[in-house]
C-alpha atoms as a PDB file:
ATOM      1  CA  UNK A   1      32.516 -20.838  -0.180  1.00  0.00           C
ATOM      2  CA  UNK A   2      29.983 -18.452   1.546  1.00  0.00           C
ATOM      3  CA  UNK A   3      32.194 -16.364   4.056  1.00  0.00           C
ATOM      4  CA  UNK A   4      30.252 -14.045   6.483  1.00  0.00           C
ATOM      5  CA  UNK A   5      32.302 -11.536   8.481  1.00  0.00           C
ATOM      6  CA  UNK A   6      30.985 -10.063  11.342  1.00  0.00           C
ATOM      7  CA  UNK A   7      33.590  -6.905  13.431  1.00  0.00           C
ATOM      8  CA  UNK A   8      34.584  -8.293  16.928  1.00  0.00           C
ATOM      9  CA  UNK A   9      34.117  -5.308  19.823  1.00  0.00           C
ATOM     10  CA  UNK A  10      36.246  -6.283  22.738  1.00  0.00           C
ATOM     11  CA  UNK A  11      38.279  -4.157  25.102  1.00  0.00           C
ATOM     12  CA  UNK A  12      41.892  -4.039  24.356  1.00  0.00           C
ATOM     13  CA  UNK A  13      40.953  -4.630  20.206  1.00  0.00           C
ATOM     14  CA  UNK A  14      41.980  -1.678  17.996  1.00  0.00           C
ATOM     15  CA  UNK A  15      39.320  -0.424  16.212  1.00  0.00           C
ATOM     16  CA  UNK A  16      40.508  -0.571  12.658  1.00  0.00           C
ATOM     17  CA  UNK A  17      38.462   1.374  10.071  1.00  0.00           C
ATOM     18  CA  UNK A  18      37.832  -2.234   7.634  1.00  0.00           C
ATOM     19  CA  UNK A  19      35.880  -2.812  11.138  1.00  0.00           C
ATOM     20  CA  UNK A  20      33.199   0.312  10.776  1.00  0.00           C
ATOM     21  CA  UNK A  21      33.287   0.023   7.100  1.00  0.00           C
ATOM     22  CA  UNK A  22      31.612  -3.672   7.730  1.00  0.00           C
ATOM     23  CA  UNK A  23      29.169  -2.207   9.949  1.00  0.00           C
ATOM     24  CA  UNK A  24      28.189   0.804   8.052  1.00  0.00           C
ATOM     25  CA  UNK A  25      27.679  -1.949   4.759  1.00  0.00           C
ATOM     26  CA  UNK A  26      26.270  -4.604   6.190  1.00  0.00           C
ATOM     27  CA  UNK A  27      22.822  -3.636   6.814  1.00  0.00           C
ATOM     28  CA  UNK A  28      22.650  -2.236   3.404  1.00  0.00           C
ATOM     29  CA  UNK A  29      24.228  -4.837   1.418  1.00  0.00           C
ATOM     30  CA  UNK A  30      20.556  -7.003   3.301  1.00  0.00           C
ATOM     31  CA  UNK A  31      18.616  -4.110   2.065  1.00  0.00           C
ATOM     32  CA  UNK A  32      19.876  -4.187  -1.416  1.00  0.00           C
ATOM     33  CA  UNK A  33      19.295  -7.761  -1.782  1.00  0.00           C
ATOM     34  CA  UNK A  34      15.965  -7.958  -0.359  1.00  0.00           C
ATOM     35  CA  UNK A  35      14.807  -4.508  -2.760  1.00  0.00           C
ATOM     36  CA  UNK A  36      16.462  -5.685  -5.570  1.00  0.00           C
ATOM     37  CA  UNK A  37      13.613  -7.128  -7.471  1.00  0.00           C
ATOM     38  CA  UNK A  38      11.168  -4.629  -5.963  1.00  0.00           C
ATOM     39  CA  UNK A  39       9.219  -1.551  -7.543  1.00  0.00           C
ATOM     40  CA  UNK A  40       8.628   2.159  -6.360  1.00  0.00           C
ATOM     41  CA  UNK A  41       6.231   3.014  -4.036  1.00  0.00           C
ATOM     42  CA  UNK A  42       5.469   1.894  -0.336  1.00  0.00           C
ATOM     43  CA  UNK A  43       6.571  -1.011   1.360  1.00  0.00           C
ATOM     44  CA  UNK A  44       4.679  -0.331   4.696  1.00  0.00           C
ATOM     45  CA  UNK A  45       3.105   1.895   7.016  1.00  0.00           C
ATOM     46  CA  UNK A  46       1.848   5.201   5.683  1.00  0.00           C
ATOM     47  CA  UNK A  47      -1.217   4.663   7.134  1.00  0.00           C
ATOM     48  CA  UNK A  48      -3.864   7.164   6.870  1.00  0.00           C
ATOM     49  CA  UNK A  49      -5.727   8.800   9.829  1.00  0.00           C
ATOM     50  CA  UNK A  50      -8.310  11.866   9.606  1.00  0.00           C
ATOM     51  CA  UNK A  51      -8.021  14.609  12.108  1.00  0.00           C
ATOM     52  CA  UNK A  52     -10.191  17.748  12.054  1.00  0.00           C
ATOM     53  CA  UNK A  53      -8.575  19.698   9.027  1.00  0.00           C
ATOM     54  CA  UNK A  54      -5.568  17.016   8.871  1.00  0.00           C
ATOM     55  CA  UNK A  55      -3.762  13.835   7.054  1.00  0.00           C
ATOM     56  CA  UNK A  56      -2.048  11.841   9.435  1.00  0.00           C
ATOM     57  CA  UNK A  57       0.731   9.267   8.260  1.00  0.00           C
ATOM     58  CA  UNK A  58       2.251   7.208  10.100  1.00  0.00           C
ATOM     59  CA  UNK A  59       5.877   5.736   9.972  1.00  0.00           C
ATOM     60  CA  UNK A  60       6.186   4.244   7.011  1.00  0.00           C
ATOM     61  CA  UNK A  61       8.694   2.339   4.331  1.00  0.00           C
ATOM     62  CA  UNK A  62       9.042   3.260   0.499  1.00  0.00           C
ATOM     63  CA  UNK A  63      11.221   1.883  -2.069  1.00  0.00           C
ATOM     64  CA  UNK A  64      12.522   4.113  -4.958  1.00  0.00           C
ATOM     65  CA  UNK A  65      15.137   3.297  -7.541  1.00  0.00           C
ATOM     66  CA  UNK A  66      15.712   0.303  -5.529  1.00  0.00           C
ATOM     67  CA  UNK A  67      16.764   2.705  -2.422  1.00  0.00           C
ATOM     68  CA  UNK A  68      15.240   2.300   0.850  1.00  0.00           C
ATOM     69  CA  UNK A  69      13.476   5.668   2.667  1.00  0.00           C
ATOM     70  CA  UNK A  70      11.728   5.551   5.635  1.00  0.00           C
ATOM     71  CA  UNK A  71      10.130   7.924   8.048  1.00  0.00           C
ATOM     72  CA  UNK A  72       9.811   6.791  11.584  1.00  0.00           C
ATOM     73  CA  UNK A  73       7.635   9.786  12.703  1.00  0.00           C
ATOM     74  CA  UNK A  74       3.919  10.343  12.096  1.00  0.00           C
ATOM     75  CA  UNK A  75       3.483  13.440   9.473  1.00  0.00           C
ATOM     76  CA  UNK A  76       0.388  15.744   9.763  1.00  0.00           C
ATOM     77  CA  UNK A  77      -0.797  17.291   6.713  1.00  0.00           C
ATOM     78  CA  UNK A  78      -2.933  20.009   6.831  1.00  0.00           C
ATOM     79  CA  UNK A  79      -5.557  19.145   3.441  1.00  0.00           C
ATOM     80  CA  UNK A  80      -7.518  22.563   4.068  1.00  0.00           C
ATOM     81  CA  UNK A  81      -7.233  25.905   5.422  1.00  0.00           C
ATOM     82  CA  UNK A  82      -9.950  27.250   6.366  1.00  0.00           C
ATOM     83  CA  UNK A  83     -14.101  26.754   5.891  1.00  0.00           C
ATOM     84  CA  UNK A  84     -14.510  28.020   2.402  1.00  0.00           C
ATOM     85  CA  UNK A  85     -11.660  29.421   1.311  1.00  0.00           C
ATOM     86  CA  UNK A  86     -10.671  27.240  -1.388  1.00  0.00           C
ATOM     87  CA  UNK A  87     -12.028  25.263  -4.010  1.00  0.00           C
ATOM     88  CA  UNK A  88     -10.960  22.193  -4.235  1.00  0.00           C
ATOM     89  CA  UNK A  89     -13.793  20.648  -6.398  1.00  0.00           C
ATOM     90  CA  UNK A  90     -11.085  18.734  -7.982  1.00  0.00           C
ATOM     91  CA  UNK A  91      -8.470  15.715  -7.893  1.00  0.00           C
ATOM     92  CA  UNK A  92      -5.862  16.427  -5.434  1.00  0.00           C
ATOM     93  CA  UNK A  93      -3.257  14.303  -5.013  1.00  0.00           C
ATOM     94  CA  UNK A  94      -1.392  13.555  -1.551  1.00  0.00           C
ATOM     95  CA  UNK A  95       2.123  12.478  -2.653  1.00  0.00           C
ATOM     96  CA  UNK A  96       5.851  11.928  -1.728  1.00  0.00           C
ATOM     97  CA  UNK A  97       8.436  13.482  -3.492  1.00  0.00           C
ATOM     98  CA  UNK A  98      12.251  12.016  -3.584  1.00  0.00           C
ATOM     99  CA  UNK A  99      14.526  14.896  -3.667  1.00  0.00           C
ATOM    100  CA  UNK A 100      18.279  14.851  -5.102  1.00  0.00           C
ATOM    101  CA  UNK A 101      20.588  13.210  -2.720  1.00  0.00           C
ATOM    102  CA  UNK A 102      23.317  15.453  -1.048  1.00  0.00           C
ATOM    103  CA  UNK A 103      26.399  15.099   0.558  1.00  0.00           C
ATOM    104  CA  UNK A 104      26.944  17.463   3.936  1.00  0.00           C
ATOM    105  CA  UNK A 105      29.866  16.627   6.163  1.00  0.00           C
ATOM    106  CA  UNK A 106      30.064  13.201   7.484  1.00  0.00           C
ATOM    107  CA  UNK A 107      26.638  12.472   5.946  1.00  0.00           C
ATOM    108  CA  UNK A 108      24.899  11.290   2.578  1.00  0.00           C
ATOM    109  CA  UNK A 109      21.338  13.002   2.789  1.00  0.00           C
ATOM    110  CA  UNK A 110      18.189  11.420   0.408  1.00  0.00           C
ATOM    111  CA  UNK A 111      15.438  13.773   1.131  1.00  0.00           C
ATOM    112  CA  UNK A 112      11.766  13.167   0.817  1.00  0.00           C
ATOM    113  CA  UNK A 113       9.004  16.180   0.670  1.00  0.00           C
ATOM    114  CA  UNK A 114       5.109  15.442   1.457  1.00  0.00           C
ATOM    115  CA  UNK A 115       2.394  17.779  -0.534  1.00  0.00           C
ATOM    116  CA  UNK A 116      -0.328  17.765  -2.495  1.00  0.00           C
ATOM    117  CA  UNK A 117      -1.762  19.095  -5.995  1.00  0.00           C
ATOM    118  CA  UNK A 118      -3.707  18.655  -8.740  1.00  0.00           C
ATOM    119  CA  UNK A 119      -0.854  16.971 -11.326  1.00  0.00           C
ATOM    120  CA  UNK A 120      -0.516  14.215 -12.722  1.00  0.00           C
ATOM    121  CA  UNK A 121       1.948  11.758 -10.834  1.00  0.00           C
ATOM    122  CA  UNK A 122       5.922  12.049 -12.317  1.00  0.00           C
ATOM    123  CA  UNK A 123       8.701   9.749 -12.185  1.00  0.00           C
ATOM    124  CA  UNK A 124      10.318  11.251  -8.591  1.00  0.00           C
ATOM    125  CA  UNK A 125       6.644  10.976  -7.329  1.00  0.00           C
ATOM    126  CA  UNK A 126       4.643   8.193  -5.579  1.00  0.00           C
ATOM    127  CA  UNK A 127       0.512   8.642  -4.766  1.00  0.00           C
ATOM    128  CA  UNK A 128      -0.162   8.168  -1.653  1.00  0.00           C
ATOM    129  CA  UNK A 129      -3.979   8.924  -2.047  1.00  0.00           C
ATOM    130  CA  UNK A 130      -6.421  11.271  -3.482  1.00  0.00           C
ATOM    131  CA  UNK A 131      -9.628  12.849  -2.513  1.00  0.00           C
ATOM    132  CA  UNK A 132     -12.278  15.596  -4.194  1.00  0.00           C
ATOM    133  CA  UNK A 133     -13.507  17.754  -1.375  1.00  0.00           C
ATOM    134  CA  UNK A 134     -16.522  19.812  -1.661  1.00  0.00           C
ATOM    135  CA  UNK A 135     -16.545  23.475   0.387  1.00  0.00           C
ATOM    136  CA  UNK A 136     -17.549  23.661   3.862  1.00  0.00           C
ATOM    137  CA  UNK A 137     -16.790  19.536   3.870  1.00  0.00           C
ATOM    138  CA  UNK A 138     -14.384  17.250   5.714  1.00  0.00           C
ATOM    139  CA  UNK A 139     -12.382  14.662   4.355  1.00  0.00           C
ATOM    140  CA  UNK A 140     -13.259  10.992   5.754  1.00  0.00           C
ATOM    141  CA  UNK A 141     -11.532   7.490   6.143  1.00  0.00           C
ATOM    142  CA  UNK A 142     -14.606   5.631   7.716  1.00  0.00           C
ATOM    143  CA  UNK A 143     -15.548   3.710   4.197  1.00  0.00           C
ATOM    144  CA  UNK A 144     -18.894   2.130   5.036  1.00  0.00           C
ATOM    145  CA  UNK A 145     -18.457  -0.733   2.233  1.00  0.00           C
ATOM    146  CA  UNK A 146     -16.138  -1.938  -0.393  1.00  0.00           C
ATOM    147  CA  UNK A 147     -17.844   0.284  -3.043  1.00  0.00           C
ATOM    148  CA  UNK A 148     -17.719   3.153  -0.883  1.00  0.00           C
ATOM    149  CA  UNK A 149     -13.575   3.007  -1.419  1.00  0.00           C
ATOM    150  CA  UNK A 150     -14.651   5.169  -4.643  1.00  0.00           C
ATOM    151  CA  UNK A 151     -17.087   7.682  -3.633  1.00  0.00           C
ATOM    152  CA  UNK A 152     -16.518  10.637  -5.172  1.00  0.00           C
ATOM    153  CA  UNK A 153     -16.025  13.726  -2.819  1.00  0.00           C
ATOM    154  CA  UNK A 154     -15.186  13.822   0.863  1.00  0.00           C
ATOM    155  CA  UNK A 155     -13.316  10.262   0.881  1.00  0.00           C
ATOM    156  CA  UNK A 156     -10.199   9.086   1.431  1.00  0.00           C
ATOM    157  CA  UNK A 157      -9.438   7.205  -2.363  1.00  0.00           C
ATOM    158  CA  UNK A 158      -6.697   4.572  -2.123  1.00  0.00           C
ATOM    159  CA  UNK A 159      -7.084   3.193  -5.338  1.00  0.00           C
ATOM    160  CA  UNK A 160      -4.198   4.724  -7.089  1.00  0.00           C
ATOM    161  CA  UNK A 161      -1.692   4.658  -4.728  1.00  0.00           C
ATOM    162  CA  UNK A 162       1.678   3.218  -5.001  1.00  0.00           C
ATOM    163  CA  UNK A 163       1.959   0.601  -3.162  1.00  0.00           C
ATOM    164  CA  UNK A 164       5.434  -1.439  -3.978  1.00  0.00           C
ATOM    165  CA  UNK A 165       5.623  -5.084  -4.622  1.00  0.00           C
ATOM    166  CA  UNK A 166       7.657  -8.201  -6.491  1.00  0.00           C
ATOM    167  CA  UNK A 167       8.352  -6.429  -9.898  1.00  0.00           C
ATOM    168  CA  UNK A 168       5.557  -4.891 -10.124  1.00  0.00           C
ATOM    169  CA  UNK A 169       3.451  -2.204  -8.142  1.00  0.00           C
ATOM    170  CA  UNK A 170       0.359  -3.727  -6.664  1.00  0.00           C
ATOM    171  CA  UNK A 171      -2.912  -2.608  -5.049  1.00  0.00           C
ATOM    172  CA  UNK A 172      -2.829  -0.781  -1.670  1.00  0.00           C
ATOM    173  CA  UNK A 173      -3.400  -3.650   0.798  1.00  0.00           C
ATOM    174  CA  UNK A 174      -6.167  -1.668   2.586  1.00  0.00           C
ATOM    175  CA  UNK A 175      -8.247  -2.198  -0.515  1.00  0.00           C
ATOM    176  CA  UNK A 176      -7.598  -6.290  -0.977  1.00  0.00           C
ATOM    177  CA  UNK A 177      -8.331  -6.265   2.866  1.00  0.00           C
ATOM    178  CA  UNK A 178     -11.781  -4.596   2.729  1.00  0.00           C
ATOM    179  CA  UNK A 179     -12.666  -6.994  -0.361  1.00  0.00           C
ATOM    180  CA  UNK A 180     -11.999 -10.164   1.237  1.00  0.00           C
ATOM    181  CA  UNK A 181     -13.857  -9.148   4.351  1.00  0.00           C
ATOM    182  CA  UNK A 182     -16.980  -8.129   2.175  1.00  0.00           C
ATOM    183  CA  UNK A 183     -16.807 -11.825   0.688  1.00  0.00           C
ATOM    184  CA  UNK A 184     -16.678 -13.560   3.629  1.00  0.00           C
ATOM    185  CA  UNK A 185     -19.727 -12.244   4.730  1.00  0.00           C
ATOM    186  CA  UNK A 186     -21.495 -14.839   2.231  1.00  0.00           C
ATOM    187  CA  UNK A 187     -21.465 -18.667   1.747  1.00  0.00           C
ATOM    188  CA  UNK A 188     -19.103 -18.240  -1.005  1.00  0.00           C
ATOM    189  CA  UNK A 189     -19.582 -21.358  -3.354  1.00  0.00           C
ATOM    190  CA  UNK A 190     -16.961 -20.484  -6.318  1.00  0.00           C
ATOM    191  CA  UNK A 191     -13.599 -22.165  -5.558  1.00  0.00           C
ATOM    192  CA  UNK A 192     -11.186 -19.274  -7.061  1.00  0.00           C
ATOM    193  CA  UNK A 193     -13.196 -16.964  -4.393  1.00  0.00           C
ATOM    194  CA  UNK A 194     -12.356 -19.173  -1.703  1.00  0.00           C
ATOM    195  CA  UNK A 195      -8.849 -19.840  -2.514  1.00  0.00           C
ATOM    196  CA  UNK A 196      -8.225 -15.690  -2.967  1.00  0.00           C
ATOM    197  CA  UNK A 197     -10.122 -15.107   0.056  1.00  0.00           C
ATOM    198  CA  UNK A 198      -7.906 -17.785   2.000  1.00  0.00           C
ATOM    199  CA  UNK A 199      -4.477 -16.602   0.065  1.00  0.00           C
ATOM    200  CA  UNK A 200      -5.895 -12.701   1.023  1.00  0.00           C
ATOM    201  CA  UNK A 201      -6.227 -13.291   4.593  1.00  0.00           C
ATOM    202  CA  UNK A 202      -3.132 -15.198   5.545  1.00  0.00           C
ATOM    203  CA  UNK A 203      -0.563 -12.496   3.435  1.00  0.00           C
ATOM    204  CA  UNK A 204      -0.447  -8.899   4.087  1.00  0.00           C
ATOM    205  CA  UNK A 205       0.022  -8.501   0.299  1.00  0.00           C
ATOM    206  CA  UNK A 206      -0.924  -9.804  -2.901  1.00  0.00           C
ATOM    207  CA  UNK A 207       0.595  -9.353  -5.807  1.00  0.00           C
ATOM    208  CA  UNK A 208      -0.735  -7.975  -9.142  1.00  0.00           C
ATOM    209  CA  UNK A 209      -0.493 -10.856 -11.493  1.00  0.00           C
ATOM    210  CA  UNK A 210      -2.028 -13.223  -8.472  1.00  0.00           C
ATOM    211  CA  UNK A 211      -5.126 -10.183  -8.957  1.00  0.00           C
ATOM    212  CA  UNK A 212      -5.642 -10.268 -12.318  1.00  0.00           C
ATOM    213  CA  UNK A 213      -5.132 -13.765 -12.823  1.00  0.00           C
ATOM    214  CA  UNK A 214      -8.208 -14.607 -10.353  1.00  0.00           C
ATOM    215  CA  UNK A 215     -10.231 -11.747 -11.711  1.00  0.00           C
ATOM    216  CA  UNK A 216      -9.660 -13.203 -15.595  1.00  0.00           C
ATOM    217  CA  UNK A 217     -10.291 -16.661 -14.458  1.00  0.00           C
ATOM    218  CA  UNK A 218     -13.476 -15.696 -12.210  1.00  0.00           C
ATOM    219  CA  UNK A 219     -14.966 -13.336 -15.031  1.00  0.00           C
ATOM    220  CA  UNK A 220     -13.339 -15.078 -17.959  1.00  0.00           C
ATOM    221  CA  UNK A 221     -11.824 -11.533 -19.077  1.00  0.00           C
ATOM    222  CA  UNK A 222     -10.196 -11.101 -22.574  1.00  0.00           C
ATOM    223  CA  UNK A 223      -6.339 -11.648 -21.771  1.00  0.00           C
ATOM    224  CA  UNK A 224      -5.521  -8.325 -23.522  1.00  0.00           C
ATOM    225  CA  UNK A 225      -7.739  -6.159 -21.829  1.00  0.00           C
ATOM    226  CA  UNK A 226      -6.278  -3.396 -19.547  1.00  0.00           C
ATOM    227  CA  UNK A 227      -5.800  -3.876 -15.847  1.00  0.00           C
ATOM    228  CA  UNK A 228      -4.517  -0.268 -14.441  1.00  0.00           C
ATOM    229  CA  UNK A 229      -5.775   0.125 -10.768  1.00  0.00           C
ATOM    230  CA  UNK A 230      -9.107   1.372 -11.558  1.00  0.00           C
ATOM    231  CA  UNK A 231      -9.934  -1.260 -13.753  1.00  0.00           C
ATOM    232  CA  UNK A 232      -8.868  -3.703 -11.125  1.00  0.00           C
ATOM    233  CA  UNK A 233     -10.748  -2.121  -8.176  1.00  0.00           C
ATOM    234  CA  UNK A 234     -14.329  -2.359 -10.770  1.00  0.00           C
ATOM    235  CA  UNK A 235     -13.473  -5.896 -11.397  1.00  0.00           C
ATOM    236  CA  UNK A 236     -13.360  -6.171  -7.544  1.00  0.00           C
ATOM    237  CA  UNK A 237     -16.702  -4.693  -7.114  1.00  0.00           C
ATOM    238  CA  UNK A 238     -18.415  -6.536  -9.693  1.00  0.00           C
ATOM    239  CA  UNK A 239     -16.896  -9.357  -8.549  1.00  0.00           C
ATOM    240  CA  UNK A 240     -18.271  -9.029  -5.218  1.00  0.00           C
ATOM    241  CA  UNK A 241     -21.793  -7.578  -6.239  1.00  0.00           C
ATOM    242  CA  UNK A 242     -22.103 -10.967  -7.906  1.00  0.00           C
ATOM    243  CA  UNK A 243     -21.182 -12.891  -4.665  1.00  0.00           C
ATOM    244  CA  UNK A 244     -24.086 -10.682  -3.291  1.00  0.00           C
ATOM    245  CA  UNK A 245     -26.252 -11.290  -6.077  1.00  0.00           C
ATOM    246  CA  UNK A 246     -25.904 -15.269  -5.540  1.00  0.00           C
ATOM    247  CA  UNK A 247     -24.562 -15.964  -2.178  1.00  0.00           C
ATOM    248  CA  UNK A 248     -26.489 -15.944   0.600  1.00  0.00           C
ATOM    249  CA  UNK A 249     -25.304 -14.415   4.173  1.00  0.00           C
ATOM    250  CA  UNK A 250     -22.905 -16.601   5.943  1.00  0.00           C
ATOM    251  CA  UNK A 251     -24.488 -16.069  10.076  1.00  0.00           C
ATOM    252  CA  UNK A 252     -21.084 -18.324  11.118  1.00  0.00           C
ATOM    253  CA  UNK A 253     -17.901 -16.298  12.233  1.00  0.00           C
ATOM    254  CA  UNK A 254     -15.949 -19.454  12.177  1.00  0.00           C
ATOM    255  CA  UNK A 255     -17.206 -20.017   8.376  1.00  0.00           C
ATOM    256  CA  UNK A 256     -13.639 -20.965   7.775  1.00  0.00           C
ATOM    257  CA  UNK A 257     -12.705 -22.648  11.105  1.00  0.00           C
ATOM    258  CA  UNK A 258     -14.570 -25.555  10.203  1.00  0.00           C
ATOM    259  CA  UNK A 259     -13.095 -28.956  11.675  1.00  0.00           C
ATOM    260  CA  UNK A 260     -13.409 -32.389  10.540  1.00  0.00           C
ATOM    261  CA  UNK A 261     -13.552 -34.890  12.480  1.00  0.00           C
ATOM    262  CA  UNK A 262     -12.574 -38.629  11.776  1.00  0.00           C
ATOM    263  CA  UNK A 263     -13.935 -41.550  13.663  1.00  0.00           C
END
């Protein structure tokens, strides 16, 4: 038998403290079965905005050691100083930091910290992106095309980030997004395109083995070859330069709104 207890509020009830256990558990007894088979890194939001000299997040969901965080406030992160003053010809890295959780008073405290540096990613860490900026420059988010996602300085990269997912960490969505889009901007012919185009646009994510499965079927990749993000996000491109290279422009925006029509 599946019981399901829910406290009754009424006037004249004594509030018993079984009662405000159940409704302090509840909610994450749902969370931990919904996380449980879930990796680090973000679940949602954490969006990324450019402003002047400034990161902006906004609200945003991350899973870490099968813990839920979330920040329900936009965070501004100020990426440079001032014109000049530092060099930052290099990799930095925006990322989130879990701190050790604390006990004060009546409250249980998990505590996150935003920053960037030049290190390499460690296990209390997730990437949220990373950018080389040249002096005097400003970072951007505007990528003109799906190979501009890894242009070197000045630009936004997404390609690393840790983005959560069933089991396994998967590629930022913003990234499988952009690559669909590019494709359906030709007559796409090959079948696996069409069906990871289709599967693309109607889920907000898509998991790694779904990824690498198309991109070893559509290039007919050695099944031991390496598939870290980078080498995902090249497979993408060449993937998509061939569409280019064979496909010719699609001029319909209802390409795939197509009806048919029995007599």
């Amino acid at each position: 038998m599946i019981e399901n207890k829910y406290p009754i509020f009424e006037r004249g009830r004594i509030l018993k403290i079984e009662m405000l256990e159940h409704l302090r558990d509840f909610p994450l007894d749902i969370f931990n079965i919904f996380l449980k088979n879930y990796s680090n890194g973000i679940l949602k939001g954490f969006d990324i905005k450019i402003e002047e000299n400034y990161i902006v997040l906004s609200s945003g969901i991350i899973v870490h050691d099968k813990k839920l965080y979330y920040n329900k406030d936009r965070t501004v992160i100020k990426y440079k100083e001032n014109e000049g003053d530092i060099n930052l010809n290099r990799v930095i890295i925006l990322k989130l930091k879990f701190l050790q959780q604390k006990d004060i008073k009546d409250f249980r405290i998990r505590d996150t910290k935003i920053y960037m540096d030049d290190k390499e990613i460690k296990s209390d860490e997730i990437e949220i992106c990373r950018f080389k900026l040249k002096n005097e420059a400003r970072l951007r988010m505007d990528h003109e095309d799906f190979e501009d996602l890894d242009t070197e300085y000045n630009t936004i990269n997404l390609i690393n980030s840790t983005y959560s997912n069933i089991e396994n960490q998967t590629i930022h969505p913003y990234i499988i997004k952009f690559f669909y889009r590019e494709m359906l901007k030709f007559d796409i012919q090959n079948q696996l395109d069409l069906n990871f185009c289709l599967n693309a646009s109607n889920n907000n994510l898509i998991s790694r083995e779904y990824i690498i499965n198309y991109l070893k079927l559509r290039l007919n990749l050695a099944e031991d070859m390496s598939f870290n993000n980078q080498n995902i996000y090249n497979l993408l491109l060449q993937t998509l330069n061939t569409t280019k290279g064979v496909g010719k422009k699609n001029q319909n925006p209802n390409y795939f709104n197509k009806k048919i029509l029995i007599d």
